[in-house]
PDB file of N, CA and C in Angstrom:
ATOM      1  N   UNK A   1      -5.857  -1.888  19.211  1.00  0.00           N
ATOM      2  CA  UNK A   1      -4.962  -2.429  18.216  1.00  0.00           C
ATOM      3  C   UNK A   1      -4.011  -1.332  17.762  1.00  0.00           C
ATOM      4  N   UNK A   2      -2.719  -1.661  17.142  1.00  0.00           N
ATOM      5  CA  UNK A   2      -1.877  -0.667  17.481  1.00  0.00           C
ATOM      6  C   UNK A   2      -2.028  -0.310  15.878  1.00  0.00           C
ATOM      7  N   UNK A   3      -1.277  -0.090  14.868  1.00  0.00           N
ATOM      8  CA  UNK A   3      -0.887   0.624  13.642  1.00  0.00           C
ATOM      9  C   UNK A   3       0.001  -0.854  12.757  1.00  0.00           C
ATOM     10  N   UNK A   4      -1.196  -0.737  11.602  1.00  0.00           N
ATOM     11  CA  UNK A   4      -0.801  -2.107  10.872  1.00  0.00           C
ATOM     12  C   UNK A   4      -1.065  -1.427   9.215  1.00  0.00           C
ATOM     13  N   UNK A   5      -0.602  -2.165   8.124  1.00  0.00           N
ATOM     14  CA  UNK A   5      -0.702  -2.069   7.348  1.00  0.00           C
ATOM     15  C   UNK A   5      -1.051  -3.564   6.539  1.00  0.00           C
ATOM     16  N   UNK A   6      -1.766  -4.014   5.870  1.00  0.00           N
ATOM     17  CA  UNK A   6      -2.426  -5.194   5.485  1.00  0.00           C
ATOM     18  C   UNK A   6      -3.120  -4.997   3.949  1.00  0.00           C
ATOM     19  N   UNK A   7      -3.121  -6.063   3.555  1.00  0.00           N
ATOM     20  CA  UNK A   7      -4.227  -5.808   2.042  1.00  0.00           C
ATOM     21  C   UNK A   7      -5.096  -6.544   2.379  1.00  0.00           C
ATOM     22  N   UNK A   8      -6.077  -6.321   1.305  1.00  0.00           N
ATOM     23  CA  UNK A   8      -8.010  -6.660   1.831  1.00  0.00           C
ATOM     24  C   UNK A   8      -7.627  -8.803   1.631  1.00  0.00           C
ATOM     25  N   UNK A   9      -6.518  -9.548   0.604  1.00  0.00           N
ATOM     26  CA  UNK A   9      -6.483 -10.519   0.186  1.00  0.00           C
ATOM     27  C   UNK A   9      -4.668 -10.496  -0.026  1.00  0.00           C
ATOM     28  N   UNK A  10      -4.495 -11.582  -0.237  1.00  0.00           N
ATOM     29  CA  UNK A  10      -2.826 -11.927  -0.310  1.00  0.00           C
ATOM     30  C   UNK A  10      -2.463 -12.274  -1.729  1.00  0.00           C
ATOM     31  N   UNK A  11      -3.744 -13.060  -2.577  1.00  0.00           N
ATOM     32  CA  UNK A  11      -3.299 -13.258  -4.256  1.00  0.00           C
ATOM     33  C   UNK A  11      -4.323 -12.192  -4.527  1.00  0.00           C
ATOM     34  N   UNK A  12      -3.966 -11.825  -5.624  1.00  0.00           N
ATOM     35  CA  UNK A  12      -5.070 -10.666  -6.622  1.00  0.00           C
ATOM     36  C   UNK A  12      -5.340 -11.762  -7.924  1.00  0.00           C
ATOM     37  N   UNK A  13      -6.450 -11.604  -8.489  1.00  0.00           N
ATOM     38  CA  UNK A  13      -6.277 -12.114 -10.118  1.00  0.00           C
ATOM     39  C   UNK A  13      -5.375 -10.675 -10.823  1.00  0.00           C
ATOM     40  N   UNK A  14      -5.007 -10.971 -12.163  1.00  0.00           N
ATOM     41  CA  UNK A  14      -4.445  -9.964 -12.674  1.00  0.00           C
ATOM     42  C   UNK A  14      -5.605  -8.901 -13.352  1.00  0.00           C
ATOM     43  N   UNK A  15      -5.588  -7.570 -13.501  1.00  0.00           N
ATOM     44  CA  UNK A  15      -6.545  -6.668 -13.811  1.00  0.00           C
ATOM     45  C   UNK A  15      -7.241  -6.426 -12.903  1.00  0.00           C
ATOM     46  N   UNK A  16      -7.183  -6.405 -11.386  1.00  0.00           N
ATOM     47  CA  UNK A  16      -7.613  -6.352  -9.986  1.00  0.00           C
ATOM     48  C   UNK A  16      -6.980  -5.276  -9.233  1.00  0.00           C
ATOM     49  N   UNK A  17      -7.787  -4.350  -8.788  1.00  0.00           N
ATOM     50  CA  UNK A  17      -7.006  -3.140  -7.894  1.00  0.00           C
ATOM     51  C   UNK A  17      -6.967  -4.232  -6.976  1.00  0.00           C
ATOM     52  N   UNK A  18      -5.695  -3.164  -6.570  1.00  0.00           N
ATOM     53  CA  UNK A  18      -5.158  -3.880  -4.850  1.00  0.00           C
ATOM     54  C   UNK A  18      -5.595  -3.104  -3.611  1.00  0.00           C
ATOM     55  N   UNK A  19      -6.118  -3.077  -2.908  1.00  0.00           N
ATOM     56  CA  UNK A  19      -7.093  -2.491  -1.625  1.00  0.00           C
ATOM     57  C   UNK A  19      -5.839  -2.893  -0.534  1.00  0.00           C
ATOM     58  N   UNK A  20      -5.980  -1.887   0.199  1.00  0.00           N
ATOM     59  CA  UNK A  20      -4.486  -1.941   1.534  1.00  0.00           C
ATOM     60  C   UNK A  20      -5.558  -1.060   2.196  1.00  0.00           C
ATOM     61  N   UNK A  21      -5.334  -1.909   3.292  1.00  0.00           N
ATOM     62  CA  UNK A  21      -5.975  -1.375   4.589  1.00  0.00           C
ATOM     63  C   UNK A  21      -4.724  -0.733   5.781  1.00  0.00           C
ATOM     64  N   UNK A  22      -4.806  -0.005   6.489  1.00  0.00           N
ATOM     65  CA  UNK A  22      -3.995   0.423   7.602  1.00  0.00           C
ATOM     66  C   UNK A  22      -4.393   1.735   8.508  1.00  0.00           C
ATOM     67  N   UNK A  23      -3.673   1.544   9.584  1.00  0.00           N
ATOM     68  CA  UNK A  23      -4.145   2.303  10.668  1.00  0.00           C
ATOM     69  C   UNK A  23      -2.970   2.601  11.423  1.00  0.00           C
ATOM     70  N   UNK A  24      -2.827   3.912  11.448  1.00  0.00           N
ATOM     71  CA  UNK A  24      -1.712   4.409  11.717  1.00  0.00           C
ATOM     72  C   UNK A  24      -1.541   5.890  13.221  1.00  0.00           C
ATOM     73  N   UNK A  25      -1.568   4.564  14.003  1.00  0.00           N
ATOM     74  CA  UNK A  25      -1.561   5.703  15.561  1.00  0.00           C
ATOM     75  C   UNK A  25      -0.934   6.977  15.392  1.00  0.00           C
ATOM     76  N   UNK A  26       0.529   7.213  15.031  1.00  0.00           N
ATOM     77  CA  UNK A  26       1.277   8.455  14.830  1.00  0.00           C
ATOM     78  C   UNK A  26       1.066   8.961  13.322  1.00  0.00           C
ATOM     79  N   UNK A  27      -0.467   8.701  13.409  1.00  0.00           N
ATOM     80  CA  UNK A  27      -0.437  10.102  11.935  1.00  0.00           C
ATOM     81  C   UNK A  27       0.190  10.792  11.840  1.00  0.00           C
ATOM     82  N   UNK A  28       0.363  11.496  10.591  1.00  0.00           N
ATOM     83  CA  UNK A  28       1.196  12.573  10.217  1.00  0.00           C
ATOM     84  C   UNK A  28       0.274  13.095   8.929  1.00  0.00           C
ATOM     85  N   UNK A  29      -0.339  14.176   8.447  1.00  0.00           N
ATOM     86  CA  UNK A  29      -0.606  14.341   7.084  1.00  0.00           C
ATOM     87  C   UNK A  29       0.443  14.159   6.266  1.00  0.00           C
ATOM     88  N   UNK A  30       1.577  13.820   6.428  1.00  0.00           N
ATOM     89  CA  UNK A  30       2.668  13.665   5.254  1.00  0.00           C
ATOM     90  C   UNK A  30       2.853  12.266   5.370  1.00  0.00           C
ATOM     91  N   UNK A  31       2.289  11.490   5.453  1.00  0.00           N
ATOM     92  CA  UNK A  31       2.079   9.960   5.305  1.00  0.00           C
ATOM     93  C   UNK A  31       1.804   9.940   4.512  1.00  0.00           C
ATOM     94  N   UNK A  32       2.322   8.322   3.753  1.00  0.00           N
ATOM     95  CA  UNK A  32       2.117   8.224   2.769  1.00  0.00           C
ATOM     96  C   UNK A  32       2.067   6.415   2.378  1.00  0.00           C
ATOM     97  N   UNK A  33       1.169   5.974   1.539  1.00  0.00           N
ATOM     98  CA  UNK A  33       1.279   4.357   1.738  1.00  0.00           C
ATOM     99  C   UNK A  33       2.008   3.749   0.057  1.00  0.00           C
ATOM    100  N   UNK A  34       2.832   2.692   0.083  1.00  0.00           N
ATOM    101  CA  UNK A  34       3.388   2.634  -1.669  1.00  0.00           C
ATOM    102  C   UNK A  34       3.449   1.522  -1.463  1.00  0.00           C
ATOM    103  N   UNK A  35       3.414   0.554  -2.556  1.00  0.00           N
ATOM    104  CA  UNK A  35       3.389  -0.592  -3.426  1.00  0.00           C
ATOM    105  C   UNK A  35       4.670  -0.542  -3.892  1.00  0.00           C
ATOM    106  N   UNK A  36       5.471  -1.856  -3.292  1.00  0.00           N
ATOM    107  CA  UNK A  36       6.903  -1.936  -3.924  1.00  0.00           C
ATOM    108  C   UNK A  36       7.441  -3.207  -4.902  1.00  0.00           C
ATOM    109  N   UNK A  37       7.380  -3.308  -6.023  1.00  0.00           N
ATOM    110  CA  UNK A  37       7.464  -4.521  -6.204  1.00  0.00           C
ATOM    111  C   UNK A  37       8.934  -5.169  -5.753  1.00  0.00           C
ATOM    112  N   UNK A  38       8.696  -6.712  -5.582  1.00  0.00           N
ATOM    113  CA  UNK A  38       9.756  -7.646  -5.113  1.00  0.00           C
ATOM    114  C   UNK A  38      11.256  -6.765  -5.606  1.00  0.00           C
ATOM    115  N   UNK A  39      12.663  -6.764  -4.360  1.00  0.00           N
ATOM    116  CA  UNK A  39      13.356  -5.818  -4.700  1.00  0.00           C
ATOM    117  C   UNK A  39      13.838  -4.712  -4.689  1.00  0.00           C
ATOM    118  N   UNK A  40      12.786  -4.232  -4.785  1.00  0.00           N
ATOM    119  CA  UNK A  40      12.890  -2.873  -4.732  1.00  0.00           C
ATOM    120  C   UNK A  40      12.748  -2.303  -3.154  1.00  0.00           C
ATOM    121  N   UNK A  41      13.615  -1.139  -2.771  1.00  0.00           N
ATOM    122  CA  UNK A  41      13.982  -0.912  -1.791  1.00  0.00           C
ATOM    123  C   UNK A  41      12.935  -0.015  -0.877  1.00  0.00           C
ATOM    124  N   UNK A  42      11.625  -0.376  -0.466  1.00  0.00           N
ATOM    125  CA  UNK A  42      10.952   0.200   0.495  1.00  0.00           C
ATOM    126  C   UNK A  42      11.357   1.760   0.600  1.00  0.00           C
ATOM    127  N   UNK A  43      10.790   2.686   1.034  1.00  0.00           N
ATOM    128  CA  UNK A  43      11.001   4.326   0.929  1.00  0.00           C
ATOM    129  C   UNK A  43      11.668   5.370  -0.318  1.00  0.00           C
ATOM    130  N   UNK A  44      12.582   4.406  -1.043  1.00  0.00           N
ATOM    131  CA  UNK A  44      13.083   4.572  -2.229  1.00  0.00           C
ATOM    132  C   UNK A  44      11.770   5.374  -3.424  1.00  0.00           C
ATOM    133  N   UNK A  45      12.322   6.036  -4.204  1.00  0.00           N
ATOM    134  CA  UNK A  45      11.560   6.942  -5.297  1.00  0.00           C
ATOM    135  C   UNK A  45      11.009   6.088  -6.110  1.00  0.00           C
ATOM    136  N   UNK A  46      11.385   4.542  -5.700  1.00  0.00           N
ATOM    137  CA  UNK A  46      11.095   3.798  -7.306  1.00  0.00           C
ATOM    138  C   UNK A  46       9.872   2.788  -7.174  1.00  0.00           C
ATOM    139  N   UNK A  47       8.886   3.363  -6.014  1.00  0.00           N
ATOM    140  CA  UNK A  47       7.735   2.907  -5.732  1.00  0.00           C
ATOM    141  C   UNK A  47       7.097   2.331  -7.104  1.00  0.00           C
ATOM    142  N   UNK A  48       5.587   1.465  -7.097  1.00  0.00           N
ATOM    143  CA  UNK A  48       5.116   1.104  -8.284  1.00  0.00           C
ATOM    144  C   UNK A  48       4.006   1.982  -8.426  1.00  0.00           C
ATOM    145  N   UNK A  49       3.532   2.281  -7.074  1.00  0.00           N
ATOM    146  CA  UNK A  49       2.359   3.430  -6.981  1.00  0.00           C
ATOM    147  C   UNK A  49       2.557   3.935  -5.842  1.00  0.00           C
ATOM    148  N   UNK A  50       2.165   5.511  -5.267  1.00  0.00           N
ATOM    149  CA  UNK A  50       2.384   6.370  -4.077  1.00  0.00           C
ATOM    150  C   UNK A  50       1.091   7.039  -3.718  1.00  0.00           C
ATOM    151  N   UNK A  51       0.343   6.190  -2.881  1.00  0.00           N
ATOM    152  CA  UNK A  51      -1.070   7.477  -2.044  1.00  0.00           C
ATOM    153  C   UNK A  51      -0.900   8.538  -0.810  1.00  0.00           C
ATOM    154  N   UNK A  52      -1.725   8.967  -0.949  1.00  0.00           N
ATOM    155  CA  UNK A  52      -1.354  10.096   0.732  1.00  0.00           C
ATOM    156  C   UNK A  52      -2.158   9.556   1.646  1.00  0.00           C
ATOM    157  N   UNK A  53      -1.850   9.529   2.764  1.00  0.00           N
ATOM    158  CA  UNK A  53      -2.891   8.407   3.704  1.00  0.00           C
ATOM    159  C   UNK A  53      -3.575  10.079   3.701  1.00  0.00           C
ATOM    160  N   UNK A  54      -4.619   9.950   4.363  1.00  0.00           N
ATOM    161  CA  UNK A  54      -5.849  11.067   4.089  1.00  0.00           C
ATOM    162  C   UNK A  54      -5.961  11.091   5.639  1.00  0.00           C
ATOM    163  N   UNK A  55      -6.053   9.936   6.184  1.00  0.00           N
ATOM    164  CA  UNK A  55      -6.649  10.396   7.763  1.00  0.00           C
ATOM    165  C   UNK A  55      -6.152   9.126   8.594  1.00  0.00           C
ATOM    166  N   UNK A  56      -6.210   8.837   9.548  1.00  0.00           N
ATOM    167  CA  UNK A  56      -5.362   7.858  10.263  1.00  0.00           C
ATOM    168  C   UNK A  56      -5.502   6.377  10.374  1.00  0.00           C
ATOM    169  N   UNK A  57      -7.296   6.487   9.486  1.00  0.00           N
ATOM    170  CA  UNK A  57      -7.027   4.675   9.119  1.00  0.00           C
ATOM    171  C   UNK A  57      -8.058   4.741   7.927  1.00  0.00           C
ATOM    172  N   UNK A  58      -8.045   3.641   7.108  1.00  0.00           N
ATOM    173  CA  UNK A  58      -8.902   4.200   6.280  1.00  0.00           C
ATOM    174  C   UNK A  58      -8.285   2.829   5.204  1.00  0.00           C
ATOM    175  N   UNK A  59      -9.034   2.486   3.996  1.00  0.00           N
ATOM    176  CA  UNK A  59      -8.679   1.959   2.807  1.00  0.00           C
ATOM    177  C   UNK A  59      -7.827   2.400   1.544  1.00  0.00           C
ATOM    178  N   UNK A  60      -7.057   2.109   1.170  1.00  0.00           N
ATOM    179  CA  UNK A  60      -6.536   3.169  -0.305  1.00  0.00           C
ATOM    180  C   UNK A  60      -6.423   1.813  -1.211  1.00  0.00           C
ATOM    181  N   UNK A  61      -7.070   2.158  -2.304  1.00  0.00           N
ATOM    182  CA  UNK A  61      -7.315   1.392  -3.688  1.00  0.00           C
ATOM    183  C   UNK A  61      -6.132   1.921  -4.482  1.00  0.00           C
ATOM    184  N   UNK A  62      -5.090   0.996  -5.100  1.00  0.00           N
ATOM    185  CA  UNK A  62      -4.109   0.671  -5.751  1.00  0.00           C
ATOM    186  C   UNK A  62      -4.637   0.237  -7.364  1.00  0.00           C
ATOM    187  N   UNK A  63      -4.025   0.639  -8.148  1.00  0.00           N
ATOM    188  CA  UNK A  63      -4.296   0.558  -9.188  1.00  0.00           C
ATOM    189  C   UNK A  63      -3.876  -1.450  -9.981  1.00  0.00           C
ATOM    190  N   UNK A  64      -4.413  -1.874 -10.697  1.00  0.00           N
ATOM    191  CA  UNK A  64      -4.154  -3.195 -11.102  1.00  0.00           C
ATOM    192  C   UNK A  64      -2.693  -3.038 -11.516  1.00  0.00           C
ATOM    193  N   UNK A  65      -1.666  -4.274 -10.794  1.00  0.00           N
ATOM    194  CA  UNK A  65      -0.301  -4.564 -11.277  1.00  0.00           C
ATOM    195  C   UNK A  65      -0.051  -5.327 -12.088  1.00  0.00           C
ATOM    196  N   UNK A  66       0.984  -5.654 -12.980  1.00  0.00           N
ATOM    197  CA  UNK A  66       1.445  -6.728 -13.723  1.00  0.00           C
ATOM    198  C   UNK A  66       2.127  -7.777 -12.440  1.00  0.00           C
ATOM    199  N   UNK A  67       1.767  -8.388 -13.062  1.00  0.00           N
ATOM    200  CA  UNK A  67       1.899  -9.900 -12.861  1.00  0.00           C
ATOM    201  C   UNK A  67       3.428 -10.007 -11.974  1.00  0.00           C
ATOM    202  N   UNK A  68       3.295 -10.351 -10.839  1.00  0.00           N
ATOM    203  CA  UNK A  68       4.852 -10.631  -9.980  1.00  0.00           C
ATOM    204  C   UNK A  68       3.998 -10.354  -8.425  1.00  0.00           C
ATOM    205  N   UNK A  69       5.487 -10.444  -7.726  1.00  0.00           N
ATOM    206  CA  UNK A  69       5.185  -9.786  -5.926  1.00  0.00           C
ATOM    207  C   UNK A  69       5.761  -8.770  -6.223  1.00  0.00           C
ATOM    208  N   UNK A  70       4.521  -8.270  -4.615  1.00  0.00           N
ATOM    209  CA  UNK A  70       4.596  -7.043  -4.532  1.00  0.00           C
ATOM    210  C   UNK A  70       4.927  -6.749  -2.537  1.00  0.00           C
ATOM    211  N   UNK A  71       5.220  -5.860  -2.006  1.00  0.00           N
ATOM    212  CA  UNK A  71       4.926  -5.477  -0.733  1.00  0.00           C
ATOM    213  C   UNK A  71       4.339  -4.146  -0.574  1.00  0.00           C
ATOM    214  N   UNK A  72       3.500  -3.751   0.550  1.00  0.00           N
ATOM    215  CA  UNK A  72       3.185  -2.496   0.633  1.00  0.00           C
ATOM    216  C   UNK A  72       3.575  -2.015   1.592  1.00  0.00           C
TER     217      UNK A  72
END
């Protein structure tokens, strides 16, 4: 399987970390995975939250959002 990025579920209740799963063939330690809400421009500084991927596949737990869409 090649390099995907996915969350553990598609609705959250509200007060719910968000869990993103991904696997990323061309690691890089300067990877990095972000939460964008609706809008907002993907790679842009104005992320809602920013993790460091740690190793080339793995889970990263997102902190609970307010209420709207989001993409990761």
């Amino acid at each position: 399987m090649g390099s995907y990025v996915k969350t553990a579920a598609s609705v959250y209740p509200l007060a719910t970390s968000i869990l993103v799963n991904y696997k990323d063939q061309g690691f890089l330690s300067t990877d990095r995975l972000a939460i964008y809400k609706k809008g907002q421009i993907p790679g842009s500084i104005d992320a809602t939250e920013i993790h460091n991927a740690l190793k080339d596949s793995s889970t990263v737990e997102f902190g609970a959002l307010p209420l709207g869409d989001y993409t990761a």
